[in-house]
C-alpha atoms as a PDB file:
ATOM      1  CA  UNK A   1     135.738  81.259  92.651  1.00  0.00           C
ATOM      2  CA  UNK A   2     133.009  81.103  95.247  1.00  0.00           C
ATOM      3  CA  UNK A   3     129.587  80.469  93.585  1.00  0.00           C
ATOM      4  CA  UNK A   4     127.369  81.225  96.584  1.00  0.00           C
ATOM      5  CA  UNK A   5     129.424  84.198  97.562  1.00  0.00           C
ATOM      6  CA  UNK A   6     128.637  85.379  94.231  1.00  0.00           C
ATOM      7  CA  UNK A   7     125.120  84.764  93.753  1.00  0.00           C
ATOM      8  CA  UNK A   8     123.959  85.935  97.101  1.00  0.00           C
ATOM      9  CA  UNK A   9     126.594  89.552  95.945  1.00  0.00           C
ATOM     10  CA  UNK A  10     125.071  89.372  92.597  1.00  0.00           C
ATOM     11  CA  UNK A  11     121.134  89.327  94.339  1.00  0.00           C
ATOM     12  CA  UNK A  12     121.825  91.709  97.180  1.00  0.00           C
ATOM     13  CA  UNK A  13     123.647  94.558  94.617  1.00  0.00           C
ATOM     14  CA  UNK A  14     120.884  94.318  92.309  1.00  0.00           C
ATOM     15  CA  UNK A  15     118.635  95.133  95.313  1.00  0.00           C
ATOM     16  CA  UNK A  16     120.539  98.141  96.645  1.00  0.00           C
ATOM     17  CA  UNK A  17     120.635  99.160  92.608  1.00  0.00           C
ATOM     18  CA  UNK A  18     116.860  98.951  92.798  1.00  0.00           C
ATOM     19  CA  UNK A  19     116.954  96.594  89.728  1.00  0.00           C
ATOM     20  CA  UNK A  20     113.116  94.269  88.723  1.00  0.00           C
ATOM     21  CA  UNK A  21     115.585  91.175  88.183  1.00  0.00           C
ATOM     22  CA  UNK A  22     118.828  90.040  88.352  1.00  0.00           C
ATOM     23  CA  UNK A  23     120.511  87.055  85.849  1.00  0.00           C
ATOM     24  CA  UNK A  24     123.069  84.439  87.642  1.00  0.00           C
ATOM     25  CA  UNK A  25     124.649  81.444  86.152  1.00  0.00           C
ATOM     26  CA  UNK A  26     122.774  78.244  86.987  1.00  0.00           C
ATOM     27  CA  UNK A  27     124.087  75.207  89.529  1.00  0.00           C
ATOM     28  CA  UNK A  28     122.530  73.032  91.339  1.00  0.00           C
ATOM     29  CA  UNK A  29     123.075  74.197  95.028  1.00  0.00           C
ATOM     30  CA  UNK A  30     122.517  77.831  93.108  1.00  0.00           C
ATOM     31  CA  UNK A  31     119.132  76.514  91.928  1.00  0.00           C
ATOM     32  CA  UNK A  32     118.297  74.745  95.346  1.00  0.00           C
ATOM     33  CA  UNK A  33     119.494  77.912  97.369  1.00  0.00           C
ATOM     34  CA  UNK A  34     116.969  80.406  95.193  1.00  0.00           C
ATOM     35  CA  UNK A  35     114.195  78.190  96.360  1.00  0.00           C
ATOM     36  CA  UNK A  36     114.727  78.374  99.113  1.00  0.00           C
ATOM     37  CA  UNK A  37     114.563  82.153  99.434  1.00  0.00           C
ATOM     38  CA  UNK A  38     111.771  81.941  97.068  1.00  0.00           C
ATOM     39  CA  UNK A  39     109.804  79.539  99.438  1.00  0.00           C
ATOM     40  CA  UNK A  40     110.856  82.265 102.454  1.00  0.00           C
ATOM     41  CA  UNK A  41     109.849  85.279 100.380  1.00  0.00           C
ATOM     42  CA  UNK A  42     113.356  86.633  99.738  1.00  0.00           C
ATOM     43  CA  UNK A  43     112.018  86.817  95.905  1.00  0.00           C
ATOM     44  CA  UNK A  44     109.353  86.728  93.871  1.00  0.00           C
ATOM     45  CA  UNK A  45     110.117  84.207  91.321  1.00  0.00           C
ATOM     46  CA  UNK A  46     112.738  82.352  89.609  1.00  0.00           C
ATOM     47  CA  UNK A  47     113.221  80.704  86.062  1.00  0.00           C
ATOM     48  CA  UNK A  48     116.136  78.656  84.719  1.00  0.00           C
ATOM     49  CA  UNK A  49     117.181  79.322  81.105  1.00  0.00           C
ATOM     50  CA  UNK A  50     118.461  76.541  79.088  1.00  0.00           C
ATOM     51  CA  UNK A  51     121.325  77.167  77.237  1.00  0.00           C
ATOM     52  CA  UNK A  52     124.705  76.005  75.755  1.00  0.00           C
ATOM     53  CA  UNK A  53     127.379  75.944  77.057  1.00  0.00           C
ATOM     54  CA  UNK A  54     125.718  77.214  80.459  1.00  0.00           C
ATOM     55  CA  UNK A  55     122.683  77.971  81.972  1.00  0.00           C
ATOM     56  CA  UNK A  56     121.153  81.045  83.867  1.00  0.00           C
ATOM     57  CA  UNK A  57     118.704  81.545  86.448  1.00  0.00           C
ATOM     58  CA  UNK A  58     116.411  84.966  85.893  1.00  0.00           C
ATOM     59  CA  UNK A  59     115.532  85.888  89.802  1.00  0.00           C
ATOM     60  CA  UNK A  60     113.048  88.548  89.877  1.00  0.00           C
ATOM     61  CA  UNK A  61     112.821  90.365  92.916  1.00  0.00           C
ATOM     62  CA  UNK A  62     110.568  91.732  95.146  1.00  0.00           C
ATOM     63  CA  UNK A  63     108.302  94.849  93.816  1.00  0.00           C
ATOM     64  CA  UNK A  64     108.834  97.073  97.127  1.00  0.00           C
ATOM     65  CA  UNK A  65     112.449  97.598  97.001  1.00  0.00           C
ATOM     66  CA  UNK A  66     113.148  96.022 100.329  1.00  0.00           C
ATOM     67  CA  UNK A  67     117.509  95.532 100.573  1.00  0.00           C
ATOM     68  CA  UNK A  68     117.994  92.362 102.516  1.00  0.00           C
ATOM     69  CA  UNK A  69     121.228  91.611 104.506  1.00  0.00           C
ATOM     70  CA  UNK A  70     122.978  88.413 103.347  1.00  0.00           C
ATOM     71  CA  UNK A  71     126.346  87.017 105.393  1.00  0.00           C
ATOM     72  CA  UNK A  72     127.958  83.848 104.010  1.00  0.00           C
ATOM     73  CA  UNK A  73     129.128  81.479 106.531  1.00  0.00           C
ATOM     74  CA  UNK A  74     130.751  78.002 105.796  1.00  0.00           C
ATOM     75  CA  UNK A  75     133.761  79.720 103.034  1.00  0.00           C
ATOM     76  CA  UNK A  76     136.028  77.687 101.372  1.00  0.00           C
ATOM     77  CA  UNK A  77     138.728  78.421 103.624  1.00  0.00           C
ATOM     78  CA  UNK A  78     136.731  77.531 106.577  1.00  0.00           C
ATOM     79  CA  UNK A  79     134.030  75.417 106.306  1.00  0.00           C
ATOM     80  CA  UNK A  80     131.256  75.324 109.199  1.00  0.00           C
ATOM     81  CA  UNK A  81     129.823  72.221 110.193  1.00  0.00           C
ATOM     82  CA  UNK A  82     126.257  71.597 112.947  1.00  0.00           C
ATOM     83  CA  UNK A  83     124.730  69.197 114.395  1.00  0.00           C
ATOM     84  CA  UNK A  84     121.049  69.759 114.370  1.00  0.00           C
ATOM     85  CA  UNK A  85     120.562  71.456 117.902  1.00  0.00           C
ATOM     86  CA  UNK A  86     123.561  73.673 117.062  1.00  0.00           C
ATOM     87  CA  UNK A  87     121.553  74.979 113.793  1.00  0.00           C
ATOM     88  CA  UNK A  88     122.070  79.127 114.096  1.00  0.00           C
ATOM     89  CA  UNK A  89     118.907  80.661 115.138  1.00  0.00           C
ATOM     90  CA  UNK A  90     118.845  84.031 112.903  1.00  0.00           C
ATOM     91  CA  UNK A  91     117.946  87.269 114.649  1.00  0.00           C
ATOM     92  CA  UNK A  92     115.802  84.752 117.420  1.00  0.00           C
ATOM     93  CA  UNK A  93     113.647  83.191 114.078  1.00  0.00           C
ATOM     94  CA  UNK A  94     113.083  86.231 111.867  1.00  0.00           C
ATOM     95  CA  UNK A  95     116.097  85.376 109.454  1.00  0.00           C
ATOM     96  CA  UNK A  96     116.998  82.517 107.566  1.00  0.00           C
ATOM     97  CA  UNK A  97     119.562  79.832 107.660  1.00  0.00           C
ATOM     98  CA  UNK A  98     120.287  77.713 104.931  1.00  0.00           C
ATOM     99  CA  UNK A  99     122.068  74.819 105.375  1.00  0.00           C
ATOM    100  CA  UNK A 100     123.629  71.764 103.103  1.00  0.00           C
ATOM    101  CA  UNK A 101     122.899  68.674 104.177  1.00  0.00           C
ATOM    102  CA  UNK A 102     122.972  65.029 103.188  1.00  0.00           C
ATOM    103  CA  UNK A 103     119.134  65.363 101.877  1.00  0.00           C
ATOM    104  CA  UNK A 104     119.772  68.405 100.159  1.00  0.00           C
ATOM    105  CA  UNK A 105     120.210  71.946 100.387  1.00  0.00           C
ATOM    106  CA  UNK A 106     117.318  72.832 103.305  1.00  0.00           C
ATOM    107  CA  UNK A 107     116.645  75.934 105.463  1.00  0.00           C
ATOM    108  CA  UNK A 108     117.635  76.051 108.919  1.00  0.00           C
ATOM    109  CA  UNK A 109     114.011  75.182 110.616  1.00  0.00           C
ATOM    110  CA  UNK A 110     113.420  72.542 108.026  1.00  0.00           C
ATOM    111  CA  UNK A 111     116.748  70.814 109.156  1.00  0.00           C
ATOM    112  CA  UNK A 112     116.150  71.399 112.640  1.00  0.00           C
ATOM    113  CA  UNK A 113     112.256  69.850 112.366  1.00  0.00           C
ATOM    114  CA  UNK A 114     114.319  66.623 110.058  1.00  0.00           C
ATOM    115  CA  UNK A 115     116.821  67.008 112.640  1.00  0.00           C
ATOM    116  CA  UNK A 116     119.770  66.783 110.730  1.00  0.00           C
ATOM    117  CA  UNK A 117     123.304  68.737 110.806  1.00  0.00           C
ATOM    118  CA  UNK A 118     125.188  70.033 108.309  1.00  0.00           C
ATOM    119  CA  UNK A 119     127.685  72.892 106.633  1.00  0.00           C
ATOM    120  CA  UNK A 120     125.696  76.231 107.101  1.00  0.00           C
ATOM    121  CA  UNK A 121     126.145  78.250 103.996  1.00  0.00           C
ATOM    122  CA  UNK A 122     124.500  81.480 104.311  1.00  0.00           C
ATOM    123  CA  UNK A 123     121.891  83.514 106.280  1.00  0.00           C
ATOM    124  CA  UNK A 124     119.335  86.303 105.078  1.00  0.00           C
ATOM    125  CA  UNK A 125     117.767  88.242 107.169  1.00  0.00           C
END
């Protein structure tokens, strides 16, 4: 199974569904990616919830129903590897790339101002 196809499925159908929040199970790449989109403004806010055997990350989403496009990249069938001056710019700098890289999951311009490469996971726009 492919966890960051399925979170980014799981947040972009409970957009189109209209839903106040949506509940994924927690990772840490799942964890770093929500961040990310949190620090962007793809969400409101995010909590993780404790629990045993597994944990879950509440994502609440934004209040004006906006439905955001999400396209995952670097699959495990085909990973995708950059260098830093190849990082994907998304719809010329409106969108977001997020990127794995040896210091951490990061979004495309933070990579690109650390200059660093790396697999490109996904991009929102």
């Amino acid at each position: 199974m492919d966890y960051i196809s399925n979170l980014i499925t799981s947040i972009r159908n409970a957009e189109m569904a209209s839903h106040a929040q949506v509940t994924v199970p927690a990772t840490k790449i799942g964890e770093s990616i929500v961040a990310i989109l949190k620090a962007q403004g793809y969400v409101t806010s995010y909590t993780v919830r404790e629990a045993k055997p597994q944990s879950f990350i509440d994502i609440t989403l934004l209040k004006p129903r906006r439905v955001h496009r999400f396209r995952r990249i670097s699959k495990p069938g085909r990973r995708v590897y950059v260098s830093a001056s190849e990082i994907p710019r998304v719809l010329n700098g409106l969108g977001l790339a997020i990127i794995s890289t040896s210091q951490g999951v990061l979004s495309g311009q933070e990579a690109r101002k650390r200059k660093i490469g790396g697999e490109v996971l996904c991009e929102a726009y």
